[in-house]
C-alpha atoms as a PDB file:
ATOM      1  CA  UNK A   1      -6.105  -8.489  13.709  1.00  0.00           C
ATOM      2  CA  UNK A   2      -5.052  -5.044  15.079  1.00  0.00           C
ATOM      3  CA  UNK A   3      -7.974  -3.107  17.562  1.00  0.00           C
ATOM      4  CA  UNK A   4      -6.315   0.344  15.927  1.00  0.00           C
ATOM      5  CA  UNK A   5      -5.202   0.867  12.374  1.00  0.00           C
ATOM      6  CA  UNK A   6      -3.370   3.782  11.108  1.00  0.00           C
ATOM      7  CA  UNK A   7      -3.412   4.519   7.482  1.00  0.00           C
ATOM      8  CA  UNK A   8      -0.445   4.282   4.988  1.00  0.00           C
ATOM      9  CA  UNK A   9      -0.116   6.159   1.739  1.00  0.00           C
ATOM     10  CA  UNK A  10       2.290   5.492  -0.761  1.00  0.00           C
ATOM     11  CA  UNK A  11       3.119   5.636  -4.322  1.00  0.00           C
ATOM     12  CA  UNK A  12       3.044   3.732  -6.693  1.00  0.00           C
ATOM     13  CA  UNK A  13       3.198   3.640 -10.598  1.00  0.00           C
ATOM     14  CA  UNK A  14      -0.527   2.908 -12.410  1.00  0.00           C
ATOM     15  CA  UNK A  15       1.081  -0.261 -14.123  1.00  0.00           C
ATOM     16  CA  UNK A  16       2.451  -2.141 -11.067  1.00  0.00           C
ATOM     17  CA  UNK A  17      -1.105  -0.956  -9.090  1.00  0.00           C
ATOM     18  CA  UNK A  18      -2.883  -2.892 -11.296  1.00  0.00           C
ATOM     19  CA  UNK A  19      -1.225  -5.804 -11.900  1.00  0.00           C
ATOM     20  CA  UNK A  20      -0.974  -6.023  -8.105  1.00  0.00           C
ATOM     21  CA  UNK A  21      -4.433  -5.848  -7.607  1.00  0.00           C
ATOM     22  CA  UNK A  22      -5.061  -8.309  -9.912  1.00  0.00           C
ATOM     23  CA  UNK A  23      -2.592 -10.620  -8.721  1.00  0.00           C
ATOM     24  CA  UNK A  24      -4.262 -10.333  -5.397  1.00  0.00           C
ATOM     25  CA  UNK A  25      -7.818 -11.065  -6.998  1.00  0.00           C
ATOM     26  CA  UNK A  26      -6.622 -14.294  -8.063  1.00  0.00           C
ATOM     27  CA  UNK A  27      -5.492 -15.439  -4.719  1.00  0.00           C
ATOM     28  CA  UNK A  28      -8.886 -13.596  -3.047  1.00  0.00           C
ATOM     29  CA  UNK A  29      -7.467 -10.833  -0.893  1.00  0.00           C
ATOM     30  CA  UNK A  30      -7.248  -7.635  -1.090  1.00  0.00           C
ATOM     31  CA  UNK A  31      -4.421  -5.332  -1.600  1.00  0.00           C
ATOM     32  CA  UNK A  32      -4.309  -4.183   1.791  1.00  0.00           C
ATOM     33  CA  UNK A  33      -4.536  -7.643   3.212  1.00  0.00           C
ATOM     34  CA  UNK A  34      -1.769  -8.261   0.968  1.00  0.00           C
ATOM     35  CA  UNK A  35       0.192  -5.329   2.031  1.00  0.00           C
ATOM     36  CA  UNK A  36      -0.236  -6.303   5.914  1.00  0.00           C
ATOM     37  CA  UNK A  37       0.715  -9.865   4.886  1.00  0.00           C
ATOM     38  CA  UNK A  38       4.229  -7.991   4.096  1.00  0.00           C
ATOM     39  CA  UNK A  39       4.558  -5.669   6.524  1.00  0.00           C
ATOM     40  CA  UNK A  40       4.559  -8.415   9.045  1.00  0.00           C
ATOM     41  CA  UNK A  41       6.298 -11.043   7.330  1.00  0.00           C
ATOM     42  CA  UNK A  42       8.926  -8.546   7.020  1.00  0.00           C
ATOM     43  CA  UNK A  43       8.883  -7.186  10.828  1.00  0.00           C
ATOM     44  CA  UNK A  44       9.318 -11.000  11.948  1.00  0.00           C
ATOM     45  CA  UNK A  45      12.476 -11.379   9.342  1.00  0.00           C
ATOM     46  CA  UNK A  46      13.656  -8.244  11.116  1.00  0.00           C
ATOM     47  CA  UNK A  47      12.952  -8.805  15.022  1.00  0.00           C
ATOM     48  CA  UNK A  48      11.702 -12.242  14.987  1.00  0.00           C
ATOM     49  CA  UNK A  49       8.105 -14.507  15.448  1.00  0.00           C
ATOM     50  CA  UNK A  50       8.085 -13.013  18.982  1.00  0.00           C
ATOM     51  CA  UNK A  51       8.212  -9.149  17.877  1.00  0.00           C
ATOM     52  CA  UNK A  52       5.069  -8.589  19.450  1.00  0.00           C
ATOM     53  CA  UNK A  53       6.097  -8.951  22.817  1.00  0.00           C
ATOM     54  CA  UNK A  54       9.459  -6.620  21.906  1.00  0.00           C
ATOM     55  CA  UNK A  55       6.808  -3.917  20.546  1.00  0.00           C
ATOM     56  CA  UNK A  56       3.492  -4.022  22.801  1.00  0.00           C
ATOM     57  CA  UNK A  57       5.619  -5.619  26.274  1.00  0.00           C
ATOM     58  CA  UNK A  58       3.162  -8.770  26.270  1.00  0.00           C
ATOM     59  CA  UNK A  59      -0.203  -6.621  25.384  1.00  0.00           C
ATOM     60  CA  UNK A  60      -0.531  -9.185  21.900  1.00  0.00           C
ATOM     61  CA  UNK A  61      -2.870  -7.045  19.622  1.00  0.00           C
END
């Protein structure tokens, strides 16, 4: 996991929330875990599996 984390608000109609955070419950995370689990998975679709080293020059956090 990151050292730093930066916050992220967004939007988001009442309906979808909840439904997303139960849908989450039932697979034991939490939204934001969830929400990481996307943000990466779509970073490494973008750049690639070695993104890390294109963003942070070898210094893996």
């Amino acid at each position: 996991m990151e050292n730093r984390t930066a916050r992220l608000t967004l939007l988001i109609d009442p309906k979808k929330k909840a439904l997303f955070e139960k849908l989450c419950a039932e697979e034991d995370v939490t939204p934001s875990q969830k929400v990481r689990q996307f943000i990466r998975e779509y970073i490494e679709a973008r750049l690639g599996e070695d993104w890390k080293e294109q963003v942070f020059g070898g210094d893996e956090r």
